[in-house]
PDB file of N, CA and C in Angstrom:
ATOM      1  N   UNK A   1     -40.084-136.097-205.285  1.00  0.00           N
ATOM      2  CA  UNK A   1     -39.022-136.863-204.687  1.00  0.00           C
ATOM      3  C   UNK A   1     -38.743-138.080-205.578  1.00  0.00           C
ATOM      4  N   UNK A   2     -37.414-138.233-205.981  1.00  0.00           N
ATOM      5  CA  UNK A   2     -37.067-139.891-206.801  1.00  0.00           C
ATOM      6  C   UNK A   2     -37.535-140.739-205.968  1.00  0.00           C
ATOM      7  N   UNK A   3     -37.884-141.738-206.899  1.00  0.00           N
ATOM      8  CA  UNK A   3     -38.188-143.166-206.262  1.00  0.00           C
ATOM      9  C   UNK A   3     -37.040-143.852-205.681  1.00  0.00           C
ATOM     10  N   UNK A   4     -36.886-144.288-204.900  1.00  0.00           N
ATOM     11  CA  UNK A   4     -35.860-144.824-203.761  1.00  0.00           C
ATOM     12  C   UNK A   4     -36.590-146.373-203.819  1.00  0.00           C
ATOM     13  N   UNK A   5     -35.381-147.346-204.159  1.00  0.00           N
ATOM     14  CA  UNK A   5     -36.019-148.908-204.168  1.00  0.00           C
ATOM     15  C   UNK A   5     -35.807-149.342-202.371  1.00  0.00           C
ATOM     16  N   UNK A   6     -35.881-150.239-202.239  1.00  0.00           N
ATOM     17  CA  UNK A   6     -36.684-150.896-200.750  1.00  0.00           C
ATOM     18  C   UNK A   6     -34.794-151.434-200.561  1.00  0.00           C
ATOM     19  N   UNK A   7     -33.675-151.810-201.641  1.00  0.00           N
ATOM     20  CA  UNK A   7     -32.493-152.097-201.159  1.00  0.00           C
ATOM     21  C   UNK A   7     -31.734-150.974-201.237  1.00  0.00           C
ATOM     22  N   UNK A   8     -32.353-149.659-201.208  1.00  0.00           N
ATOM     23  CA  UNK A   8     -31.263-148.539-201.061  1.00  0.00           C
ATOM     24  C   UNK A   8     -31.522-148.651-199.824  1.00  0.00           C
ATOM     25  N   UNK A   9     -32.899-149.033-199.245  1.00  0.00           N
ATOM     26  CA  UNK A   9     -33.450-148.469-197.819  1.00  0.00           C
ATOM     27  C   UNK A   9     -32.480-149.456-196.713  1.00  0.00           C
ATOM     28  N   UNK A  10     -31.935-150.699-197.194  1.00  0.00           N
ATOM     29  CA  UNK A  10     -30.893-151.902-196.768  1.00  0.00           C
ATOM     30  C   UNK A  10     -29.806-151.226-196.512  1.00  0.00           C
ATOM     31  N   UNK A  11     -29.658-150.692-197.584  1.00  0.00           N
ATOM     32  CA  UNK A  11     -27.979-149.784-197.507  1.00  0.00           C
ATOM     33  C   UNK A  11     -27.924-148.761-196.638  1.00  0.00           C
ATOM     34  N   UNK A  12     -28.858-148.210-196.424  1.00  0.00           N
ATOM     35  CA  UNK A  12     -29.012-146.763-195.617  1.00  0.00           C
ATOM     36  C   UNK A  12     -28.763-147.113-194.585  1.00  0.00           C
ATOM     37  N   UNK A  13     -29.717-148.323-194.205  1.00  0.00           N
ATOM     38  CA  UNK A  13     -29.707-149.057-192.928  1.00  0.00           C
ATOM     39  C   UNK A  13     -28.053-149.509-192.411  1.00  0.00           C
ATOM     40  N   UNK A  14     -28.238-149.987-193.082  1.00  0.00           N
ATOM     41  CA  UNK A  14     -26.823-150.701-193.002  1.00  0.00           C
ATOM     42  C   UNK A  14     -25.477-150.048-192.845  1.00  0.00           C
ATOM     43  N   UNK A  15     -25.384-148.684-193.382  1.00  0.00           N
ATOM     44  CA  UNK A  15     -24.615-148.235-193.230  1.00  0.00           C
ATOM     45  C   UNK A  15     -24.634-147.285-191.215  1.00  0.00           C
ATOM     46  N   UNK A  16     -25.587-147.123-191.611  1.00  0.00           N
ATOM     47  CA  UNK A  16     -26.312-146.261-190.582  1.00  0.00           C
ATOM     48  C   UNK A  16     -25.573-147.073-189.357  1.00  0.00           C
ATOM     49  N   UNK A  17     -26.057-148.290-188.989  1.00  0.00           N
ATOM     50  CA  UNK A  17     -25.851-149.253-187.796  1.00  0.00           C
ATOM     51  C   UNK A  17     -24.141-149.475-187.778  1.00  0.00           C
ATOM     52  N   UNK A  18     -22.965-149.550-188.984  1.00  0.00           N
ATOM     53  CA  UNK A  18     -21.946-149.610-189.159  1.00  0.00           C
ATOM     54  C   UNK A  18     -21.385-148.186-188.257  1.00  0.00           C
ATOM     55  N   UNK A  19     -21.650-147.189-188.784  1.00  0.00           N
ATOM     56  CA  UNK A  19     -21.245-146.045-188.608  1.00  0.00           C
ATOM     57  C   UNK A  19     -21.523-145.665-187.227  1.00  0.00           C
ATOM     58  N   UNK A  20     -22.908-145.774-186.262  1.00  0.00           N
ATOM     59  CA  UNK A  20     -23.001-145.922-185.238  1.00  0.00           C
ATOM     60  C   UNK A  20     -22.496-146.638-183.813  1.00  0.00           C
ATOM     61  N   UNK A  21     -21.863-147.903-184.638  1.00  0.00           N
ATOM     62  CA  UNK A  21     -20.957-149.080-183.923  1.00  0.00           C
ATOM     63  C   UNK A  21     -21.379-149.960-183.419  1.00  0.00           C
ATOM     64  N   UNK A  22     -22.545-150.285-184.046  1.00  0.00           N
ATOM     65  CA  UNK A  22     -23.013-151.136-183.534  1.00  0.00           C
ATOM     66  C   UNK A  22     -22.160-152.804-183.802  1.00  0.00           C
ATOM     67  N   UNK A  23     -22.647-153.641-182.887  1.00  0.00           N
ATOM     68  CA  UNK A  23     -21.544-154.939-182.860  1.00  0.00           C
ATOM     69  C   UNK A  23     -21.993-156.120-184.138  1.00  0.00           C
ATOM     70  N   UNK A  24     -21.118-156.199-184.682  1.00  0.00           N
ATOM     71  CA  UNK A  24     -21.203-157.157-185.867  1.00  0.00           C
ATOM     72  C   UNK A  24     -22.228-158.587-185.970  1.00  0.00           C
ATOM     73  N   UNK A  25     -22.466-158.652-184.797  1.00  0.00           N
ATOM     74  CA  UNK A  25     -23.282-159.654-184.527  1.00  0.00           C
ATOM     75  C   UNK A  25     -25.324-158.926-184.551  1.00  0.00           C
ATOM     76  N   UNK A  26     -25.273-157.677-184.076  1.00  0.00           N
ATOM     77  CA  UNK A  26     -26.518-157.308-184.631  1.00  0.00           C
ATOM     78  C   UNK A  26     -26.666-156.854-185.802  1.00  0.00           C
ATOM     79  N   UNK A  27     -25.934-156.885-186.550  1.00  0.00           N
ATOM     80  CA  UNK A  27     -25.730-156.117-188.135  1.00  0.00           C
ATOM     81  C   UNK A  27     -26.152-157.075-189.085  1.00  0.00           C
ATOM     82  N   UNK A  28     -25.145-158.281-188.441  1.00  0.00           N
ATOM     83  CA  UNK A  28     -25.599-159.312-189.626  1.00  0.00           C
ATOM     84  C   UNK A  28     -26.766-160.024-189.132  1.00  0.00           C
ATOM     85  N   UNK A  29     -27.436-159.891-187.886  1.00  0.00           N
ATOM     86  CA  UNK A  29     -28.968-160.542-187.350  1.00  0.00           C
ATOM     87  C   UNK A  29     -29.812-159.409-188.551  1.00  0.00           C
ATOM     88  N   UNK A  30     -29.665-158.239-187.883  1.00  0.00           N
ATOM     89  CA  UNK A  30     -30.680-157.440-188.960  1.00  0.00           C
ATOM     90  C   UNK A  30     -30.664-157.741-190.162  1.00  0.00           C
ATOM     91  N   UNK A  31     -29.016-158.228-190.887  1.00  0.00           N
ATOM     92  CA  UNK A  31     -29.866-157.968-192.023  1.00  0.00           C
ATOM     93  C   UNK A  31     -30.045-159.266-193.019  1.00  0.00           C
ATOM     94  N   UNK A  32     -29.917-160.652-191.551  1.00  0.00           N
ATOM     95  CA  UNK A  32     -29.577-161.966-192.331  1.00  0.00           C
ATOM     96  C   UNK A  32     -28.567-162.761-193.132  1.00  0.00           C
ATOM     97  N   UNK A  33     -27.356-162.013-192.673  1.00  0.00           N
ATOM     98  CA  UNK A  33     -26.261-162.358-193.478  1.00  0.00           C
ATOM     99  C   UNK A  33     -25.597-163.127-192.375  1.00  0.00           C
ATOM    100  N   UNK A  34     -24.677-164.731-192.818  1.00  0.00           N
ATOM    101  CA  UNK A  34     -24.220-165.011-191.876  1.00  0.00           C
ATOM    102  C   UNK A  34     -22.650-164.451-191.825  1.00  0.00           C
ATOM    103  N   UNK A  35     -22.542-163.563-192.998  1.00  0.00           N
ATOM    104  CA  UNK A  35     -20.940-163.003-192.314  1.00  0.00           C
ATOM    105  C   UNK A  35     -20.916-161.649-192.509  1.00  0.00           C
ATOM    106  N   UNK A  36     -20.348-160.785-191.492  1.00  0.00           N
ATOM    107  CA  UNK A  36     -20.230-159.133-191.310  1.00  0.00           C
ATOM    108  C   UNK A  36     -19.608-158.715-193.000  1.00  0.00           C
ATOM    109  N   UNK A  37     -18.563-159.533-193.309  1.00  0.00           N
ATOM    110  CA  UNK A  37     -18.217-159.379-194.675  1.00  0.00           C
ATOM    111  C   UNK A  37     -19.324-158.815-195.535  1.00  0.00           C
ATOM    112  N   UNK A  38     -20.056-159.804-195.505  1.00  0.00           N
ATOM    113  CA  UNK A  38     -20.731-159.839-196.893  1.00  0.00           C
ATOM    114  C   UNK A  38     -21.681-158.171-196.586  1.00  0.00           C
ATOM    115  N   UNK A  39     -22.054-158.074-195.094  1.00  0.00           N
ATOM    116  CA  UNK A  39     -22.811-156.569-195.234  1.00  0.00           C
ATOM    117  C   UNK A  39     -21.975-155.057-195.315  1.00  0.00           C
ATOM    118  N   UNK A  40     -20.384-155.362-195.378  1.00  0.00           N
ATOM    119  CA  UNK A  40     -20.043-154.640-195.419  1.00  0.00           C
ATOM    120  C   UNK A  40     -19.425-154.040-196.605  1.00  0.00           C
ATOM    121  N   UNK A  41     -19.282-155.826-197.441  1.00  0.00           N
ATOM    122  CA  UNK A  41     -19.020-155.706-198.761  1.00  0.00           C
ATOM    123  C   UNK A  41     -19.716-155.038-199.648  1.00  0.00           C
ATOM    124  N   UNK A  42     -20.986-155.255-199.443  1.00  0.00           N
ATOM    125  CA  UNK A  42     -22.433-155.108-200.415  1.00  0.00           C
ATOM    126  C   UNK A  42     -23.526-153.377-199.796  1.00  0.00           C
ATOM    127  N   UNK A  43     -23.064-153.519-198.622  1.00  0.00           N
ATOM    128  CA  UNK A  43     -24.070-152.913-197.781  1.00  0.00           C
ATOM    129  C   UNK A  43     -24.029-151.800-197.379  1.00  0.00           C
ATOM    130  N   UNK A  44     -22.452-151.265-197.252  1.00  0.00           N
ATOM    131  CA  UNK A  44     -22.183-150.567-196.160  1.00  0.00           C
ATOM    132  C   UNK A  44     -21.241-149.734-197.302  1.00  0.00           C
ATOM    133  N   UNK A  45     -21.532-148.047-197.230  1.00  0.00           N
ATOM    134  CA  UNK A  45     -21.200-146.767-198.036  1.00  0.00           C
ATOM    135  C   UNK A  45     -21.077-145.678-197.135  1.00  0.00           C
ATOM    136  N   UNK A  46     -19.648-145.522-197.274  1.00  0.00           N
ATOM    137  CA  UNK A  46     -18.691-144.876-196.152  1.00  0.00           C
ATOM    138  C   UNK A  46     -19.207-143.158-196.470  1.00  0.00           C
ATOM    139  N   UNK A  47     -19.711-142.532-195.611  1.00  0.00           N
ATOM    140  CA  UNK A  47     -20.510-141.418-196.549  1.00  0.00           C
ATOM    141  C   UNK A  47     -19.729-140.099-194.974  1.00  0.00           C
ATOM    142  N   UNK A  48     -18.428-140.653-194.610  1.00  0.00           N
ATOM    143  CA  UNK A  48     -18.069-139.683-193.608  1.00  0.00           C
ATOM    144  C   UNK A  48     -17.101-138.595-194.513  1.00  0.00           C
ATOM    145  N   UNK A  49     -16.386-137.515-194.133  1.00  0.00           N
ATOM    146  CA  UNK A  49     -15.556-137.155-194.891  1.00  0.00           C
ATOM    147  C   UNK A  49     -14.189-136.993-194.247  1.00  0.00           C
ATOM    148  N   UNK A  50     -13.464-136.841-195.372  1.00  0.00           N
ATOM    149  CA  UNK A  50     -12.084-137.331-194.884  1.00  0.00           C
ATOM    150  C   UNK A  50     -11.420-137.050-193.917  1.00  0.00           C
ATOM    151  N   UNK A  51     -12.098-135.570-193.296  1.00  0.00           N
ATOM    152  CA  UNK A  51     -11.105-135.308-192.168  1.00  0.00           C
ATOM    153  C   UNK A  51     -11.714-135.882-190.938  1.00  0.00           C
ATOM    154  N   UNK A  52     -12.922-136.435-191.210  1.00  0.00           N
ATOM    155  CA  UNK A  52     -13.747-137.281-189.738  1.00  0.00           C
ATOM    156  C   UNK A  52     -13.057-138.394-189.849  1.00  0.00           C
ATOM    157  N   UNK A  53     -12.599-139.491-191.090  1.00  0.00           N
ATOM    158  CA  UNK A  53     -11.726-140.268-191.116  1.00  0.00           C
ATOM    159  C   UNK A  53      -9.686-139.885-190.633  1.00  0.00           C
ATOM    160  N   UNK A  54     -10.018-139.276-190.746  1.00  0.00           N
ATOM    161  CA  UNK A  54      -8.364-138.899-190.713  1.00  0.00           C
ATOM    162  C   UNK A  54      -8.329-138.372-189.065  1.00  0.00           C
ATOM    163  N   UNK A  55      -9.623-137.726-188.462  1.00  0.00           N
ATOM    164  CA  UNK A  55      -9.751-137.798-186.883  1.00  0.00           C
ATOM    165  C   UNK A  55      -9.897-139.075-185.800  1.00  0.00           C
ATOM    166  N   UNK A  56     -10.461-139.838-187.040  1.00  0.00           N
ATOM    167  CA  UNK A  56     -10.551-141.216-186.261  1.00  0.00           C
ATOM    168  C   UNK A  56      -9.458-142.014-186.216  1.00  0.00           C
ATOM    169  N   UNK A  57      -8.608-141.985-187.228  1.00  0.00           N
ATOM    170  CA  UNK A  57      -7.171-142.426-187.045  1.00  0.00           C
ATOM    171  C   UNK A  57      -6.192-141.908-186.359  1.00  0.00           C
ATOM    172  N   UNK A  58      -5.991-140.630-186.061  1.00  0.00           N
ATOM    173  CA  UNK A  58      -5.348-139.582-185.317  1.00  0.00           C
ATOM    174  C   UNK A  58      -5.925-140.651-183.736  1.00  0.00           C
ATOM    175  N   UNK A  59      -7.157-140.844-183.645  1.00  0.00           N
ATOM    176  CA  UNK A  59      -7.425-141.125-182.411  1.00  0.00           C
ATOM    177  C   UNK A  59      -6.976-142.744-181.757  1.00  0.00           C
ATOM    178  N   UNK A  60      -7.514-142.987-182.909  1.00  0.00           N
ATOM    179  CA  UNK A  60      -7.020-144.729-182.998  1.00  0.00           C
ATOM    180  C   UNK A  60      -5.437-144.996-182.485  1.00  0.00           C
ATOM    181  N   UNK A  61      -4.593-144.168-183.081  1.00  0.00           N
ATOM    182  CA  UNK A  61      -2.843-144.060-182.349  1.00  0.00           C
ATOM    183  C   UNK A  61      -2.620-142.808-181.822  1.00  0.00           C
ATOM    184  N   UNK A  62      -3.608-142.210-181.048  1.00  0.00           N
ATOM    185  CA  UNK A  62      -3.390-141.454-180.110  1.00  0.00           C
ATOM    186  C   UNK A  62      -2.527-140.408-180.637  1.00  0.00           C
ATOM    187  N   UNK A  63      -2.157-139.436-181.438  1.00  0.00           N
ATOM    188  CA  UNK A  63      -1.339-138.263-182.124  1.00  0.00           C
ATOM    189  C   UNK A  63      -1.973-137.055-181.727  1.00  0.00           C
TER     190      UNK A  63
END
């Protein structure tokens, strides 16, 4: 198995809790950031595929 560093394990995380929905206010407690920005800037790797995105928008305006 590759070696995996301890801030991929941040990102995993991080994305993980994004993708789940969790509320911006436990995201940035977990991971010490005082703005959702910065974990989403740095942190957070959109790993859905396009038509789960393109379902979530369909849903978002109701089509």
């Amino acid at each position: 198995m590759p070696h995996r560093s301890i801030h991929k394990l941040r990102k995993t995380y991080c994305t993980m809790l994004i993708d789940a929905g969790c509320e911006d206010s436990i995201i940035m407690n977990q991971l010490g950031h005082a703005s959702i920005e910065t974990s989403r800037k740095y942190y957070y790797f959109c790993n859905r595929t396009k038509q789960h995105q393109m379902d979530q928008v369909r849903k978002a305006i109701n089509i």
